[in-house]
N, C-alpha and C. Protein backbone atom coordinates (compact mmCIF):
# COMPACT_ATOMS: atom_id res chain seq x y z
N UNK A 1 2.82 8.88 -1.33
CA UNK A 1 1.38 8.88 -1.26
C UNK A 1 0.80 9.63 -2.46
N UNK A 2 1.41 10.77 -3.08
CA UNK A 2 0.94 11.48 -4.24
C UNK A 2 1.21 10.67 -4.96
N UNK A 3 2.19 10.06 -4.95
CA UNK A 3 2.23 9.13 -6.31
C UNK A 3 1.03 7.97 -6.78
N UNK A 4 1.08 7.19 -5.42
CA UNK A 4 0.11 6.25 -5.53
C UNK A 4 -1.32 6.92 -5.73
N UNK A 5 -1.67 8.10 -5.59
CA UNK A 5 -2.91 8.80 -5.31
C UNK A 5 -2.83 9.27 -7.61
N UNK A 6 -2.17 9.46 -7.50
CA UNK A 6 -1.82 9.82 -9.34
C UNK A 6 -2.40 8.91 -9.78
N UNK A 7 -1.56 7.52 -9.50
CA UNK A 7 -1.89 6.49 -10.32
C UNK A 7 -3.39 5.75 -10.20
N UNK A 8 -3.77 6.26 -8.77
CA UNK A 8 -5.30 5.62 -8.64
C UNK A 8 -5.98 6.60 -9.50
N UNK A 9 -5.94 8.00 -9.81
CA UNK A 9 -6.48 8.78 -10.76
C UNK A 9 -6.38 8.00 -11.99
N UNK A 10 -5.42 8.67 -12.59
CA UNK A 10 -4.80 7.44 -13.94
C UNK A 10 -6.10 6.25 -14.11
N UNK A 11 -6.27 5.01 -13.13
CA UNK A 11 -6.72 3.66 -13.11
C UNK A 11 -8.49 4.36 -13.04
N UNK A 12 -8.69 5.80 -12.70
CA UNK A 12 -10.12 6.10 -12.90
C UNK A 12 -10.32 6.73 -14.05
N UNK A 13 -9.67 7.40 -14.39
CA UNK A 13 -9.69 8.18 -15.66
C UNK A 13 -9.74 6.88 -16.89
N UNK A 14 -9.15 6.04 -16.75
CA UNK A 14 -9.60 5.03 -17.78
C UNK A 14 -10.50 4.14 -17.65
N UNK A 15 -11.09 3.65 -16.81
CA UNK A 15 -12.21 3.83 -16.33
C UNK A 15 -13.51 4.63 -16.88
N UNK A 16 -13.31 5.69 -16.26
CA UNK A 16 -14.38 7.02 -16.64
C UNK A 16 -14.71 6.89 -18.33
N UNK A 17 -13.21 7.10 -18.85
CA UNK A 17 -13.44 6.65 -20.16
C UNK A 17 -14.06 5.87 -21.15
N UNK A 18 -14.19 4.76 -19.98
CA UNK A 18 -14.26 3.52 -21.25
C UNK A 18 -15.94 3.15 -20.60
N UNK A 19 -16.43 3.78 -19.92
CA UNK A 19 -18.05 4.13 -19.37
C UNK A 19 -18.37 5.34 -20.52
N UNK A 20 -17.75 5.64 -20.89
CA UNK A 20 -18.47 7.00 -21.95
C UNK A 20 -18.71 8.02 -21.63
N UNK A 21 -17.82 8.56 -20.50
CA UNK A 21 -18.15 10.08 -19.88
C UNK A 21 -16.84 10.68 -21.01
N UNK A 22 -17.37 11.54 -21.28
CA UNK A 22 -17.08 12.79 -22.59
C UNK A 22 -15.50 13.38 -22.02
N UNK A 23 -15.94 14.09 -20.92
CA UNK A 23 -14.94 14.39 -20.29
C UNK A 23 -14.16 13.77 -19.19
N UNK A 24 -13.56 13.07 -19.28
CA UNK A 24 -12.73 12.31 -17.95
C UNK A 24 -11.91 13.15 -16.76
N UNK A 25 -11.21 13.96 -17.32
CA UNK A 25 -10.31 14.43 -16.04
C UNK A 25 -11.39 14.85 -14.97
N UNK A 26 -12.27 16.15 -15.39
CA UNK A 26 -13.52 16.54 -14.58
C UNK A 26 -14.29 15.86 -13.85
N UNK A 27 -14.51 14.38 -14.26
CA UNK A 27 -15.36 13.40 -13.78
C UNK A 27 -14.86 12.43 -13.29
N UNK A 28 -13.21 12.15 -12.96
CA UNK A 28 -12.63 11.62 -12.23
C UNK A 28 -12.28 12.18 -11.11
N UNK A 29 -12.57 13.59 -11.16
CA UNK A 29 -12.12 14.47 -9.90
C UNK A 29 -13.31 14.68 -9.38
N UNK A 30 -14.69 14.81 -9.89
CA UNK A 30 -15.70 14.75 -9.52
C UNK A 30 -16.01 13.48 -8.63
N UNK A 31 -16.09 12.34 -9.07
CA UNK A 31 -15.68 11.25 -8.25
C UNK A 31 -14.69 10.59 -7.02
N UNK A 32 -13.72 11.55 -7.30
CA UNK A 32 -13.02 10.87 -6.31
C UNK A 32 -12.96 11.61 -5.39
N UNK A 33 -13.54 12.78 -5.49
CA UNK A 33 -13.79 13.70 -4.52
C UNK A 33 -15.46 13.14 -3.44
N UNK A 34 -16.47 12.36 -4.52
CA UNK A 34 -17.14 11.67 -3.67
C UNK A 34 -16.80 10.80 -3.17
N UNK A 35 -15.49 9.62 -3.64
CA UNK A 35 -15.85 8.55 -2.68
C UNK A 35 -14.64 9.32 -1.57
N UNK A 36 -14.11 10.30 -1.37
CA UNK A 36 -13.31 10.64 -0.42
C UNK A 36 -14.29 10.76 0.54
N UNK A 37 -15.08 11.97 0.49
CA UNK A 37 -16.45 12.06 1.48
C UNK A 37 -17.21 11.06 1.75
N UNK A 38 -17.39 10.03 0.90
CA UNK A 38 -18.11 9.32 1.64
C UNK A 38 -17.20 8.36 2.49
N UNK A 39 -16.30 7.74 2.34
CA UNK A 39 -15.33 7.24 3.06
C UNK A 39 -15.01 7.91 4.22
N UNK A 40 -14.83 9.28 4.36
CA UNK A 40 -14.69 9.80 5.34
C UNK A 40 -15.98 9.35 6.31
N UNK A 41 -17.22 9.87 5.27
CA UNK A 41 -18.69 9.54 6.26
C UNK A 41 -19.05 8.47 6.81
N UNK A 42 -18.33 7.46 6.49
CA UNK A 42 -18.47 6.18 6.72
C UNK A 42 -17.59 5.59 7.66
N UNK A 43 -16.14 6.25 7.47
CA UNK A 43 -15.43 5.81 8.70
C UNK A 43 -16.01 7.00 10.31
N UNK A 44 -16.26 7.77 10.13
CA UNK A 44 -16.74 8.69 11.11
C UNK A 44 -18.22 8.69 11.60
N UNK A 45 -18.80 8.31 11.06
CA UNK A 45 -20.45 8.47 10.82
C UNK A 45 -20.63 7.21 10.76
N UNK A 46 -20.90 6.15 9.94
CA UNK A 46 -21.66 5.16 9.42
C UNK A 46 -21.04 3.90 8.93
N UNK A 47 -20.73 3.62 9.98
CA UNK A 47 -19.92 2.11 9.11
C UNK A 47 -20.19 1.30 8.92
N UNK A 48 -21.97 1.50 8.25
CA UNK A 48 -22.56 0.08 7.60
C UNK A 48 -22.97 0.67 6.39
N UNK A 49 -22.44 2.40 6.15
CA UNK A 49 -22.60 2.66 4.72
C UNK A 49 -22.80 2.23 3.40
N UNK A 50 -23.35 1.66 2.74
CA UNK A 50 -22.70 1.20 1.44
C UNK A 50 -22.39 2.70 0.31
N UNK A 51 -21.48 1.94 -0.07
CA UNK A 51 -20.96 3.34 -0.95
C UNK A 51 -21.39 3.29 -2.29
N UNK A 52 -21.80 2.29 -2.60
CA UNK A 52 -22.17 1.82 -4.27
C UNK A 52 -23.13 2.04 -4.78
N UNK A 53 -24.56 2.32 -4.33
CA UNK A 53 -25.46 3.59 -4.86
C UNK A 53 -25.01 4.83 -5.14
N UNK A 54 -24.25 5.34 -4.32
CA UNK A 54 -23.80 6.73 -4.20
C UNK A 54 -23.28 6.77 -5.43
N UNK A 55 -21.93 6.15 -5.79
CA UNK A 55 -20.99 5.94 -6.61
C UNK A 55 -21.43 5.50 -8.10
N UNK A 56 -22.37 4.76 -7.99
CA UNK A 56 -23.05 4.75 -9.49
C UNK A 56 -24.18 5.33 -9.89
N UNK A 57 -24.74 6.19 -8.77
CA UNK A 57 -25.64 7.51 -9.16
C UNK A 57 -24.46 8.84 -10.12
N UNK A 58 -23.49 8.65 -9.11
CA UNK A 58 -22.64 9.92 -9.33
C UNK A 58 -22.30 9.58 -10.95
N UNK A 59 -21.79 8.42 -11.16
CA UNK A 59 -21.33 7.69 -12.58
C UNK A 59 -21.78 7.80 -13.46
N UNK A 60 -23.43 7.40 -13.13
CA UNK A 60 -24.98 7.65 -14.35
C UNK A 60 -24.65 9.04 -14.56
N UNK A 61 -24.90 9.65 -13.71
CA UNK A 61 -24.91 11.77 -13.91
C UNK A 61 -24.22 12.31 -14.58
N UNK A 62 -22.78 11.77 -14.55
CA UNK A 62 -21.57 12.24 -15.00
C UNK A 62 -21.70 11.72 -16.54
N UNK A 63 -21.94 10.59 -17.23
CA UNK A 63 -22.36 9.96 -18.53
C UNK A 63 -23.40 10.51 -18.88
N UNK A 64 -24.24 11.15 -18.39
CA UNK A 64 -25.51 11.70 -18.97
C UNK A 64 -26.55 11.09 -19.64
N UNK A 65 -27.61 11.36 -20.61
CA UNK A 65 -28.66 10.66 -20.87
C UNK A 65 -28.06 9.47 -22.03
């Protein structure tokens, strides 16, 4: 499970990158630490959530002006 959890990092971090956030490691951990919570909030709370505002607010922020 760490492994596969690495490599989904890895597949965001290039990602993150190639969106133009400066710093990637920070902003892949920043991220995946939201869609953990919201996934959580969504399987527990709300399961007509959409997660994709959330996730490309967090994205815009992290890329800056």
């Amino acid at each position: 499970m760490r492994r596969q959890r690495r490599e989904f990092e890895r597949w965001t971090e290039r990602i993150v990158t190639l969106v133009g956030i400066a710093d990637p490691v920070p902003a892949t951990r920043a991220i995946m630490a939201l869609c953990d919570g919201l996934l959580l909030h969504r399987l527990t709370v709300d399961p007509d959530l959409d997660l994709r505002p959330a996730i490309e607010r967090a994205v815009r922020a992290l890329a800056g002006p």
